[in-house]
N, C-alpha and C. Protein backbone atom coordinates (compact mmCIF):
# COMPACT_ATOMS: atom_id res chain seq x y z
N UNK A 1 15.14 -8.17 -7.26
CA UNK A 1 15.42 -6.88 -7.84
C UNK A 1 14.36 -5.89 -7.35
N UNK A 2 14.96 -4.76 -6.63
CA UNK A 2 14.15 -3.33 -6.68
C UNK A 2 13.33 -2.85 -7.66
N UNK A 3 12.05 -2.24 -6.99
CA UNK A 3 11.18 -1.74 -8.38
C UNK A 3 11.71 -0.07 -8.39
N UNK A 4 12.10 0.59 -9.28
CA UNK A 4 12.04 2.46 -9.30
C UNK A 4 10.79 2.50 -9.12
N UNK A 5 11.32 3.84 -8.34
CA UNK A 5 9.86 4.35 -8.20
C UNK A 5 8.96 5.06 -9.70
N UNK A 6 9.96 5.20 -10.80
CA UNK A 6 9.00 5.51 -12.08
C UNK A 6 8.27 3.70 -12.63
N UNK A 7 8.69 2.76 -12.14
CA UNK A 7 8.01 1.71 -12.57
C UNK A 7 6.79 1.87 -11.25
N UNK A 8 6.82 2.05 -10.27
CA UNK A 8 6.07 2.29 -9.34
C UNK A 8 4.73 3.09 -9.95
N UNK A 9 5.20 4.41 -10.47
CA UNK A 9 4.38 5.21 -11.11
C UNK A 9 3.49 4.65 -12.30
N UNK A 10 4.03 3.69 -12.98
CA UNK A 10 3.25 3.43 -14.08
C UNK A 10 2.42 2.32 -13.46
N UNK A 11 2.70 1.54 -12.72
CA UNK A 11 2.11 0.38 -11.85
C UNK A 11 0.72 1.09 -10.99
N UNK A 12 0.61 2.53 -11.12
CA UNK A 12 -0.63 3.04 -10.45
C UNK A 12 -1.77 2.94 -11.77
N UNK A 13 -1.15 3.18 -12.77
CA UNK A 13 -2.36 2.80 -13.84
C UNK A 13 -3.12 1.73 -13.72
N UNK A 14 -2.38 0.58 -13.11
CA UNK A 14 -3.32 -0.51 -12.94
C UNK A 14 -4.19 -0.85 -11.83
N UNK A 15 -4.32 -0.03 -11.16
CA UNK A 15 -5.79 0.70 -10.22
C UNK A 15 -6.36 0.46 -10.85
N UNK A 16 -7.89 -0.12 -10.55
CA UNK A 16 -9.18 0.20 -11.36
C UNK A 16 -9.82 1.28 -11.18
N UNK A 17 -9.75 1.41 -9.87
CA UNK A 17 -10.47 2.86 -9.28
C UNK A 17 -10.60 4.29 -9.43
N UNK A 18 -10.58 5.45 -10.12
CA UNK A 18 -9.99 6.29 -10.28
C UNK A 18 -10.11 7.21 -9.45
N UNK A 19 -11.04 6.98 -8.65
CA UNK A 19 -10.75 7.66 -6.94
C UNK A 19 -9.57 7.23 -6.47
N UNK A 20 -9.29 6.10 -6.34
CA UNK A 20 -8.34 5.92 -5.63
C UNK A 20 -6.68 5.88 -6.26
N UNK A 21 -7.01 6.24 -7.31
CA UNK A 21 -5.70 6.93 -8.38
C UNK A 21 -5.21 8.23 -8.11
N UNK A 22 -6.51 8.65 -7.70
CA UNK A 22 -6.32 10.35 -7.88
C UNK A 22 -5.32 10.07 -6.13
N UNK A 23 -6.43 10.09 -5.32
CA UNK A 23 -5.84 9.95 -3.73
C UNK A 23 -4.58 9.35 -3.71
N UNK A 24 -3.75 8.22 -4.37
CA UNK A 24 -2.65 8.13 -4.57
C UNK A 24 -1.90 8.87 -4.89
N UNK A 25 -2.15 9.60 -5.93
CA UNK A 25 -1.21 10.70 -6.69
C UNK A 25 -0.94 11.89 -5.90
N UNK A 26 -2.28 12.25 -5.20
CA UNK A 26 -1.97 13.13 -4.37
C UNK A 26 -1.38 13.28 -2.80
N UNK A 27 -1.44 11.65 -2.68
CA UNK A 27 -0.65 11.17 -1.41
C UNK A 27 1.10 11.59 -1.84
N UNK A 28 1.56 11.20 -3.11
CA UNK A 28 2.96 10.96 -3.93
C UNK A 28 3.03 12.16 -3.85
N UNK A 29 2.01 13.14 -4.29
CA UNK A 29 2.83 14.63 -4.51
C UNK A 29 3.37 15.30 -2.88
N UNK A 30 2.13 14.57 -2.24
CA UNK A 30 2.51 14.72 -0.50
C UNK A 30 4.12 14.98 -0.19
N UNK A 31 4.29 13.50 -0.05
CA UNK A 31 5.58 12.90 0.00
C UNK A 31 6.74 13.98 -0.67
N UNK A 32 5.97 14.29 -1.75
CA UNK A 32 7.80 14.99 -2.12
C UNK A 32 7.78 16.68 -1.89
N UNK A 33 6.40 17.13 -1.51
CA UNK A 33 6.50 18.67 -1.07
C UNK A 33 7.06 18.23 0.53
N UNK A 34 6.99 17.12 1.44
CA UNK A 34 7.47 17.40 2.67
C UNK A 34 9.13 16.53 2.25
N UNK A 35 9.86 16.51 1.35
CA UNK A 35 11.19 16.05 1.22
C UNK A 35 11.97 15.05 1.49
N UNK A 36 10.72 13.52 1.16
CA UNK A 36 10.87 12.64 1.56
C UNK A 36 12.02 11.76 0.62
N UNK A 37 12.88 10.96 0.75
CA UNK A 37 13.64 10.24 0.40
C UNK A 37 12.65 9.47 -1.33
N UNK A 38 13.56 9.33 -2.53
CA UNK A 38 12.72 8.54 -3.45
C UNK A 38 12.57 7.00 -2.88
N UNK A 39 12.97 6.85 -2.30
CA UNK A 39 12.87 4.92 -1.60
C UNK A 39 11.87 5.06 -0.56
N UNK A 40 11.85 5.91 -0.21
CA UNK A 40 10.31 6.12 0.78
C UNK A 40 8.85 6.21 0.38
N UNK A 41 8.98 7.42 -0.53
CA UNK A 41 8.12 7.41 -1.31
C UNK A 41 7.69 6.18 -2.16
N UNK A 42 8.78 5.34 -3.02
CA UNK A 42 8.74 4.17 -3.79
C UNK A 42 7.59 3.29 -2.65
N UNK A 43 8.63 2.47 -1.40
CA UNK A 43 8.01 1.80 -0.67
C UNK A 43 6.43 2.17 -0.18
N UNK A 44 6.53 3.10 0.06
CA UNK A 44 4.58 3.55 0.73
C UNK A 44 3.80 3.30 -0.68
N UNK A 45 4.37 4.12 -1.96
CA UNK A 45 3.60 3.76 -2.73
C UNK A 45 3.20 2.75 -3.38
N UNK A 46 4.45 2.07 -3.71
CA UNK A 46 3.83 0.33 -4.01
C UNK A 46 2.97 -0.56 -2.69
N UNK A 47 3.13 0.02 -1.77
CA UNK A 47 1.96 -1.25 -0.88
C UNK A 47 0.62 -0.28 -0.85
N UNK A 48 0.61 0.85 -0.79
CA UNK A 48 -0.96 1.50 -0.73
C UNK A 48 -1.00 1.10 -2.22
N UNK A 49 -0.39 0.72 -3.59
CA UNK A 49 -0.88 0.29 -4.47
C UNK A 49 -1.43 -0.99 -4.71
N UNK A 50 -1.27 -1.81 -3.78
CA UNK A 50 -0.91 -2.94 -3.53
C UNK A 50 -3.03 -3.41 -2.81
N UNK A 51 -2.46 -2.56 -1.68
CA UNK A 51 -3.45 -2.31 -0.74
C UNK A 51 -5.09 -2.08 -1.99
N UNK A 52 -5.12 -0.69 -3.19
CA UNK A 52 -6.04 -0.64 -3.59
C UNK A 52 -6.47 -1.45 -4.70
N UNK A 53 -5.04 -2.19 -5.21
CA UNK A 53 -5.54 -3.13 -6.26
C UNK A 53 -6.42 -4.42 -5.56
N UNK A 54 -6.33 -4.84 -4.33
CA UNK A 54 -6.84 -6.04 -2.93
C UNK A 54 -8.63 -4.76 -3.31
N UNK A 55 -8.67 -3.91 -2.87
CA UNK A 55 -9.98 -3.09 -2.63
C UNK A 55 -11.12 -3.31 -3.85
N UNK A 56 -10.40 -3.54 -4.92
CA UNK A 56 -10.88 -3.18 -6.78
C UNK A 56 -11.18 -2.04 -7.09
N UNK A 57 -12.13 -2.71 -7.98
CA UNK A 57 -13.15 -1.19 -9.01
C UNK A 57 -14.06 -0.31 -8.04
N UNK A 58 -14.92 -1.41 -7.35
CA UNK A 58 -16.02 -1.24 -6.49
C UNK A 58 -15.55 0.26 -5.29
N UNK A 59 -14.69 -0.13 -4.99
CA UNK A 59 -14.35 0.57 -3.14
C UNK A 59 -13.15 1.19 -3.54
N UNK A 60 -13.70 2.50 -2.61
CA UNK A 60 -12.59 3.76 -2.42
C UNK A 60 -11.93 3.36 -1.38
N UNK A 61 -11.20 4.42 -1.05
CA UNK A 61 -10.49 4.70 0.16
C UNK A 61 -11.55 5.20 1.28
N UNK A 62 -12.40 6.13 0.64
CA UNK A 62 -13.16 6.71 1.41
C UNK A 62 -14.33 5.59 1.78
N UNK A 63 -14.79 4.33 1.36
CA UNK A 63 -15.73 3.66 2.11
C UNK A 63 -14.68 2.78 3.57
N UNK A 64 -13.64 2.76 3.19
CA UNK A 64 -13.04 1.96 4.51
C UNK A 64 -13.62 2.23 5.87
N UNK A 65 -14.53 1.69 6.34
CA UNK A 65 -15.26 2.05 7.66
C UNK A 65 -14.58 1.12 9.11
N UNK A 66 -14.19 -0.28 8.84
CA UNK A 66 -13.77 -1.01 10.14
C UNK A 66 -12.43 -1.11 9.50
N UNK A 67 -11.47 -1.75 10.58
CA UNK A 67 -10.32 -2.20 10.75
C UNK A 67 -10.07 -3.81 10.24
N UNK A 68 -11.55 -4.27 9.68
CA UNK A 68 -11.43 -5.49 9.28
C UNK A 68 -11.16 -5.47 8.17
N UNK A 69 -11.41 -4.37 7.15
CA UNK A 69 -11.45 -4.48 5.90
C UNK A 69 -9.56 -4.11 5.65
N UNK A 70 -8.60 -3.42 6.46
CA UNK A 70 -7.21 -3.71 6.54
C UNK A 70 -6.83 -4.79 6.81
N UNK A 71 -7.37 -5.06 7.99
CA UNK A 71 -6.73 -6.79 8.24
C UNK A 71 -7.30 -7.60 7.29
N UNK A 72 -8.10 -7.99 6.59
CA UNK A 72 -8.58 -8.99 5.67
C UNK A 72 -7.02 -8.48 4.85
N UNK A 73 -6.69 -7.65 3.74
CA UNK A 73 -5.56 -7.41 2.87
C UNK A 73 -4.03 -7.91 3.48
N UNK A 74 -3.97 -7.32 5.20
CA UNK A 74 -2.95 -7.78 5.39
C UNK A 74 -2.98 -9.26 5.80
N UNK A 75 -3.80 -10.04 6.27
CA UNK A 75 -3.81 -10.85 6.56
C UNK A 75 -3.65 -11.93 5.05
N UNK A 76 -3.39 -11.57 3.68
CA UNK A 76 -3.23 -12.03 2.42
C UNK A 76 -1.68 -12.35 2.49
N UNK A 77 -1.03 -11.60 3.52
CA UNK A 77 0.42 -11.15 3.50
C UNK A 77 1.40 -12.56 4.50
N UNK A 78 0.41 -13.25 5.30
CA UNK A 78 0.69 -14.81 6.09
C UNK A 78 0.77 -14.98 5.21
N UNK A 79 1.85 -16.07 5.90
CA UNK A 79 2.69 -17.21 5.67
C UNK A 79 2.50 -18.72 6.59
N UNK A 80 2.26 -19.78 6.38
CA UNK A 80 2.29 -20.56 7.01
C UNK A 80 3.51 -21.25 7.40
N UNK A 81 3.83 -22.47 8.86
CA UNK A 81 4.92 -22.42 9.52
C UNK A 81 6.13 -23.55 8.46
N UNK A 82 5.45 -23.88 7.65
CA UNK A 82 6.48 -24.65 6.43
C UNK A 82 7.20 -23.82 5.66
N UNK A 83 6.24 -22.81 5.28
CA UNK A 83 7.36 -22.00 4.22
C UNK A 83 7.49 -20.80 4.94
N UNK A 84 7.50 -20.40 5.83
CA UNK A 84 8.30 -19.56 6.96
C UNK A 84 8.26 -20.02 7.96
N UNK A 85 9.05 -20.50 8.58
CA UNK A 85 9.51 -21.09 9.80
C UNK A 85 10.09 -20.13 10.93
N UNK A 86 10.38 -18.86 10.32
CA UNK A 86 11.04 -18.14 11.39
C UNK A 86 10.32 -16.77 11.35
N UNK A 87 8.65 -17.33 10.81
CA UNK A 87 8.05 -15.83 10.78
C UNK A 87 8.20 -14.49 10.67
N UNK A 88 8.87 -14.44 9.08
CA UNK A 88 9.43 -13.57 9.09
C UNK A 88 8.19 -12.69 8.50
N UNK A 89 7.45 -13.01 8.48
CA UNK A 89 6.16 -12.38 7.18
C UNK A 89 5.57 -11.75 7.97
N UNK A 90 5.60 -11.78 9.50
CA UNK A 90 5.10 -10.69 10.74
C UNK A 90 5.84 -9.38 10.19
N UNK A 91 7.25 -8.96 10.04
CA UNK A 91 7.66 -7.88 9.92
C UNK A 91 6.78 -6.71 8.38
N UNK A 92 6.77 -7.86 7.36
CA UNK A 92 6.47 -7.56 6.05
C UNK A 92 4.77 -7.12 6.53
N UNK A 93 3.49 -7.74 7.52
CA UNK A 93 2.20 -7.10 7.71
C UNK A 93 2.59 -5.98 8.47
N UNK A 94 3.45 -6.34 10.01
CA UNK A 94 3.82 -4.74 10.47
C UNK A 94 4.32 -3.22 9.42
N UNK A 95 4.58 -3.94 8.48
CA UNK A 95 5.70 -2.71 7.10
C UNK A 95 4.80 -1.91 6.55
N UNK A 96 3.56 -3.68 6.08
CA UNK A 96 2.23 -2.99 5.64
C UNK A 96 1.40 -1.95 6.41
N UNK A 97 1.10 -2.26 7.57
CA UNK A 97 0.19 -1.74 8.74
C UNK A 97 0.54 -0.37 8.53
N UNK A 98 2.08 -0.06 9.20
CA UNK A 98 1.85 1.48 9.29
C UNK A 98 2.14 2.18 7.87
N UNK A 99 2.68 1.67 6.96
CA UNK A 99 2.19 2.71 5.59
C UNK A 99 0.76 2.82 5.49
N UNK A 100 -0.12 1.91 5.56
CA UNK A 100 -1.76 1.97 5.24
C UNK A 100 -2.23 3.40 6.08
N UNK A 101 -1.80 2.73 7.92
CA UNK A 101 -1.64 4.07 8.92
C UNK A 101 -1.69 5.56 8.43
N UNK A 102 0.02 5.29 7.82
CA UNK A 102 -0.01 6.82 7.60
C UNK A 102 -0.41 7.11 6.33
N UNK A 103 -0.70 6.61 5.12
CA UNK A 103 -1.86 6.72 4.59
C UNK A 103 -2.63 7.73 5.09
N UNK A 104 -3.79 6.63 5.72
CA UNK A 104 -5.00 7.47 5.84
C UNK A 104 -4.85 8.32 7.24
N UNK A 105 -3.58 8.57 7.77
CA UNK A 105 -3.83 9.60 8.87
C UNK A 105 -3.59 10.77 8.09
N UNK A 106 -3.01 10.97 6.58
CA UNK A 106 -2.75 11.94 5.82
C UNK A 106 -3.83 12.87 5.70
């Protein structure tokens, strides 16, 4: 089952961060002043939620300095070759990758 994006919305409360609450919210308001689809918006926002609940209390958005500290989160997102056999969990880190992307190219 699909999450709405108003369960999406309440699912940002459970951020610890409140930097990185705010930068969410204002990523979401992004999204709908440039007239983005609600399933678009939904999707980016549950994995950058996803993404800062992996970060915690400790770390913003704004300390992200290497490319390791993305790949460590997506790399949470493998699967090994028993319970995916047809690697499908490559598409689901690529899905991740460029929402994080455009994220922070925002």
């Amino acid at each position: 089952m699909t999450m709405k994006l108003s369960t999406t919305l309440v699912h940002l409360k459970t951020v610890s961060n409140p930097v990185n609450v705010c930068l969410i919210s204002e990523f979401y308001e992004y999204l709908k002043e440039i007239g983005t689809s609600e399933n678009y918006q939904n999707q980016n926002l549950k994995q950058i939620i996803n993404f800062a609940r992996h970060l915690g209390a400790e770390k913003t958005f704004y300390d992200i300095r290497t490319k390791d500290e993305i790949v460590s989160f997506l790399n949470t997102k493998t699967k090994d070759s028993d319970s995916d056999p047809d690697k499908k969990w490559i598409t689901t880190w690529n899905d991740y990758l460029w929402r994080i992307k455009y994220f922070f190219r925002w």
